[in-house]
C-alpha atoms as a PDB file:
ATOM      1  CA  UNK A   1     102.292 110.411 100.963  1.00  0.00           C
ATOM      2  CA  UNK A   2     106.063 110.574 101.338  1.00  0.00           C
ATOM      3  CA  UNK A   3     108.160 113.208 100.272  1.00  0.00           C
ATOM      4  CA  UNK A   4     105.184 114.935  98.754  1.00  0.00           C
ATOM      5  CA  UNK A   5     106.220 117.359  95.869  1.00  0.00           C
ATOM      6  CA  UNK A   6     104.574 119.648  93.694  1.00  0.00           C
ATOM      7  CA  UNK A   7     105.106 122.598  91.240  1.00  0.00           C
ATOM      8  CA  UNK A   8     105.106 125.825  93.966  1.00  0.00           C
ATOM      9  CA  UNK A   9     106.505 128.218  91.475  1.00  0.00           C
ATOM     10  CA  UNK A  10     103.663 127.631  88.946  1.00  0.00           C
ATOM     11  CA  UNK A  11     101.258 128.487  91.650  1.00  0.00           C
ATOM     12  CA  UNK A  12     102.902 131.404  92.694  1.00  0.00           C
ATOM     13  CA  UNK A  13     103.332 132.605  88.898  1.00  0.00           C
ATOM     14  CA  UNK A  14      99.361 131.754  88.418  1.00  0.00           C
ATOM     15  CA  UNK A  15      98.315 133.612  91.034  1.00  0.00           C
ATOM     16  CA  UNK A  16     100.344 136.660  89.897  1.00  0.00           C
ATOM     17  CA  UNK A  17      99.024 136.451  86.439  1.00  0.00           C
ATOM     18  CA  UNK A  18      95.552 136.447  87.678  1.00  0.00           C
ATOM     19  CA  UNK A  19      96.878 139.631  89.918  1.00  0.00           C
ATOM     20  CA  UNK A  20      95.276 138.241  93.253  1.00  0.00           C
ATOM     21  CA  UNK A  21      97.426 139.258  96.129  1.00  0.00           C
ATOM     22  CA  UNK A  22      98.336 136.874  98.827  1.00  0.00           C
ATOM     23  CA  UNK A  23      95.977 138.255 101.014  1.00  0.00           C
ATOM     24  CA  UNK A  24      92.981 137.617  98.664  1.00  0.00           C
ATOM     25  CA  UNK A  25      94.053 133.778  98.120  1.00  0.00           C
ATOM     26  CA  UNK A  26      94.418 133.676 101.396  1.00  0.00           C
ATOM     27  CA  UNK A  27      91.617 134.026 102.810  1.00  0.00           C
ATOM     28  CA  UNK A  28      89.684 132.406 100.204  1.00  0.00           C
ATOM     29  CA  UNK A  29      91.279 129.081 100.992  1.00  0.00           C
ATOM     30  CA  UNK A  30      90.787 129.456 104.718  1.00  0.00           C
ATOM     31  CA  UNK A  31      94.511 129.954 105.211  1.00  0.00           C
ATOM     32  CA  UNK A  32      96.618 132.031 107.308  1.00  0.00           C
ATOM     33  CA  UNK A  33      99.077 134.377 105.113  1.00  0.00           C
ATOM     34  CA  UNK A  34     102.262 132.381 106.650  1.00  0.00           C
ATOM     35  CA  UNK A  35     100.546 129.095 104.883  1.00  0.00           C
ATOM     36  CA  UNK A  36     100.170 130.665 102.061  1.00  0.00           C
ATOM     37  CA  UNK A  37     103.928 131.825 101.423  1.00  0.00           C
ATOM     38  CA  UNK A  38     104.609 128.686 102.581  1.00  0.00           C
ATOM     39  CA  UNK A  39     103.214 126.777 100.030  1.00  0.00           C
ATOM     40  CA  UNK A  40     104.341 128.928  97.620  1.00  0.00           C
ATOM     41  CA  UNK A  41     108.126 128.909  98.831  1.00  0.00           C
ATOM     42  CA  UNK A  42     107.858 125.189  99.339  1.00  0.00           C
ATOM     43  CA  UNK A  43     108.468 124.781 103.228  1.00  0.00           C
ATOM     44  CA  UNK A  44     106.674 123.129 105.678  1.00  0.00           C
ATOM     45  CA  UNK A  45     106.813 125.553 108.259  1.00  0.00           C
ATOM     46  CA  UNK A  46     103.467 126.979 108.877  1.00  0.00           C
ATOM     47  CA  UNK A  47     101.812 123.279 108.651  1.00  0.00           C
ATOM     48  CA  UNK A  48     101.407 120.567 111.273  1.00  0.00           C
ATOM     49  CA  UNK A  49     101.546 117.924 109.063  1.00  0.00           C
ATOM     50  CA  UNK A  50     102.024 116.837 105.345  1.00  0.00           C
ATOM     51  CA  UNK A  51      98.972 115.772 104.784  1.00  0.00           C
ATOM     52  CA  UNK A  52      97.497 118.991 105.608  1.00  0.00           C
ATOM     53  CA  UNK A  53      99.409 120.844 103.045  1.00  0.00           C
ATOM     54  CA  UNK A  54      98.817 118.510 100.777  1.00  0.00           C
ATOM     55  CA  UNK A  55      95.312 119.153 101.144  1.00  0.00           C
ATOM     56  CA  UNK A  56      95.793 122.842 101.133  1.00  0.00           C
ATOM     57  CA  UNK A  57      97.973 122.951  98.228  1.00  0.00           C
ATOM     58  CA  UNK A  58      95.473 120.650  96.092  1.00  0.00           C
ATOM     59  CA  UNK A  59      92.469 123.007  97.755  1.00  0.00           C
ATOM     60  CA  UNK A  60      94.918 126.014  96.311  1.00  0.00           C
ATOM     61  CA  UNK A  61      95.439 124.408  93.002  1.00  0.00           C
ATOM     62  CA  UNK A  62      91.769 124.242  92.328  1.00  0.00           C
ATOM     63  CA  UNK A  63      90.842 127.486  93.345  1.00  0.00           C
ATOM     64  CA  UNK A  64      93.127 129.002  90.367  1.00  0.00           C
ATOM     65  CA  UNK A  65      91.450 126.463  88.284  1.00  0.00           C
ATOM     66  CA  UNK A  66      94.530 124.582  87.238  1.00  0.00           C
ATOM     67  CA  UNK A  67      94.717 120.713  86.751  1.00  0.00           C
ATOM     68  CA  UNK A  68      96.083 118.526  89.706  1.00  0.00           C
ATOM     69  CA  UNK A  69      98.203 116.690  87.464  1.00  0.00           C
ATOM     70  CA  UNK A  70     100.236 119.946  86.414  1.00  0.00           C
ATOM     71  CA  UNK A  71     101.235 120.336  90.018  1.00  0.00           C
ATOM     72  CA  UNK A  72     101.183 117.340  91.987  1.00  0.00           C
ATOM     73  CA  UNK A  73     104.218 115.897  90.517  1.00  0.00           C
ATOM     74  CA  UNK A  74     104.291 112.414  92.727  1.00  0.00           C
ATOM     75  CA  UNK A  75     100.492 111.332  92.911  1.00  0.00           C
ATOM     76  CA  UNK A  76     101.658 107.426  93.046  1.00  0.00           C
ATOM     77  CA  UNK A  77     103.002 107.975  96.280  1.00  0.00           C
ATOM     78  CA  UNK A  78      99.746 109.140  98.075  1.00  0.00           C
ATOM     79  CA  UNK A  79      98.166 106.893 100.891  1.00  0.00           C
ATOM     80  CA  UNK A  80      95.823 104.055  99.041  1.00  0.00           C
ATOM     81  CA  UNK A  81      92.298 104.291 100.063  1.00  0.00           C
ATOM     82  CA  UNK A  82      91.334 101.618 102.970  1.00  0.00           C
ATOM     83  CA  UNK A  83      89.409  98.565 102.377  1.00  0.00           C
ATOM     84  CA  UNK A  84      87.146  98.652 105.451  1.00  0.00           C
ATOM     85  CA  UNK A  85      84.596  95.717 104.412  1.00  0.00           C
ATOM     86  CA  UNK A  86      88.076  93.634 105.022  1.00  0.00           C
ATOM     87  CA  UNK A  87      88.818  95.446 107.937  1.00  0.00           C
ATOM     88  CA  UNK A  88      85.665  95.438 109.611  1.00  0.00           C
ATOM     89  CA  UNK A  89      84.876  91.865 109.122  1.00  0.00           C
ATOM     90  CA  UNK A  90      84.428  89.747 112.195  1.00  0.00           C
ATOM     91  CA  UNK A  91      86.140  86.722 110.885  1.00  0.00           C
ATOM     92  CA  UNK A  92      89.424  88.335 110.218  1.00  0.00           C
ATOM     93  CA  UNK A  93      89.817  89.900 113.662  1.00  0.00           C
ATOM     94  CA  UNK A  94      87.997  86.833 114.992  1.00  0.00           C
ATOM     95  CA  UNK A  95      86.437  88.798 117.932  1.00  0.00           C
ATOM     96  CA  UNK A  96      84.805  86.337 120.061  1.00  0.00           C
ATOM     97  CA  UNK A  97      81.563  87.545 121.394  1.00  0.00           C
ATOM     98  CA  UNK A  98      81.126  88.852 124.993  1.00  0.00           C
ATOM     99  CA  UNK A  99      84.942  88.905 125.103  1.00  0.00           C
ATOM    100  CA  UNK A 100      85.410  92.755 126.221  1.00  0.00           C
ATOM    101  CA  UNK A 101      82.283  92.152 128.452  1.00  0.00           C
ATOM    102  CA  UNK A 102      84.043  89.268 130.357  1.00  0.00           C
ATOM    103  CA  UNK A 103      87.564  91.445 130.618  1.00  0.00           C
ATOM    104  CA  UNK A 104      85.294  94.895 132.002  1.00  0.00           C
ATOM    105  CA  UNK A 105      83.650  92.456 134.449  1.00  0.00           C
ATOM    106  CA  UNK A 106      87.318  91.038 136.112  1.00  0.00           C
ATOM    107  CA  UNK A 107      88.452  94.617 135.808  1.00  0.00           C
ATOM    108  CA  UNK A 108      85.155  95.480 138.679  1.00  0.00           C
ATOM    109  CA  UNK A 109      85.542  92.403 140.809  1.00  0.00           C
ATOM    110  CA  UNK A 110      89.463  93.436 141.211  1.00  0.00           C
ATOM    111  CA  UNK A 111      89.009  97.282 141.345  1.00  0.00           C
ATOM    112  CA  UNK A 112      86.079  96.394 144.029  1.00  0.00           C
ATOM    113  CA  UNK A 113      89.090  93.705 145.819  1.00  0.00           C
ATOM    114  CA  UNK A 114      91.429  96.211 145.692  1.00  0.00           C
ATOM    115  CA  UNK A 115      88.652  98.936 147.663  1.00  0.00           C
ATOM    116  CA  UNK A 116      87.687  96.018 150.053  1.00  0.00           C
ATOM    117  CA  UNK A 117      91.722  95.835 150.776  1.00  0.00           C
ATOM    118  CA  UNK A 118      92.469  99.647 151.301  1.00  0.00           C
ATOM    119  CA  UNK A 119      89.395 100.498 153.226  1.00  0.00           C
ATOM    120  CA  UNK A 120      90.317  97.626 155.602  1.00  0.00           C
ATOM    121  CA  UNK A 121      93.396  99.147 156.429  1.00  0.00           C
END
């Protein structure tokens, strides 16, 4: 989701048309007034990340009932969806069975040294 871009002034020039007022939109989407203008003036300022505005612009682009493809104007560039049946499976990590077990138990016996050592002294 690099450089994420989209069409702010036709969401601004929607939202006039319908006459909603900032405030209205707003807090219909669940956003703070400052997100708002700043999704409509195109900054990041009010956001954490850019995949939360993302989210909130699509969220804002749907509640004026406008198509996604109008205003998202680089969709190819969004993240591609994880294949977890590849990720999960055991024979591509190749984890070994009882191996954390094993590492937890010489992690005791040398915390429990390490006690025997300091309480000696």
């Amino acid at each position: 989701m690099k450089n994420f871009q989209y069409n702010f002034a036709l969401l601004k020039k929607t939202r006039e048309d319908k006459h909603i007022n900032k405030l209205e939109m707003a807090n219909h989407l669940c956003l703070s007034l400052n997100q708002l203008e700043s999704i409509e003036e195109n900054s990041f300022r009010y956001f954490p990340s850019e995949s939360i505005k993302c989210a909130a612009v699509k969220k804002y682009t749907l509640a004026l009932s406008l198509n996604l493809d109008q205003v998202v104007l680089n969709k190819q560039d969004e993240v591609d969806p994880l294949n977890l049946p590849a990720l999960l499976s055991k024979e591509k990590i190749k984890i070994k069975k009882g191996t954390y077990r094993n590492k937890a138990n010489e992690l005791r016996k040398a915390w429990q040294d390490l006690l025997r050592r300091l309480l000696k002294n």
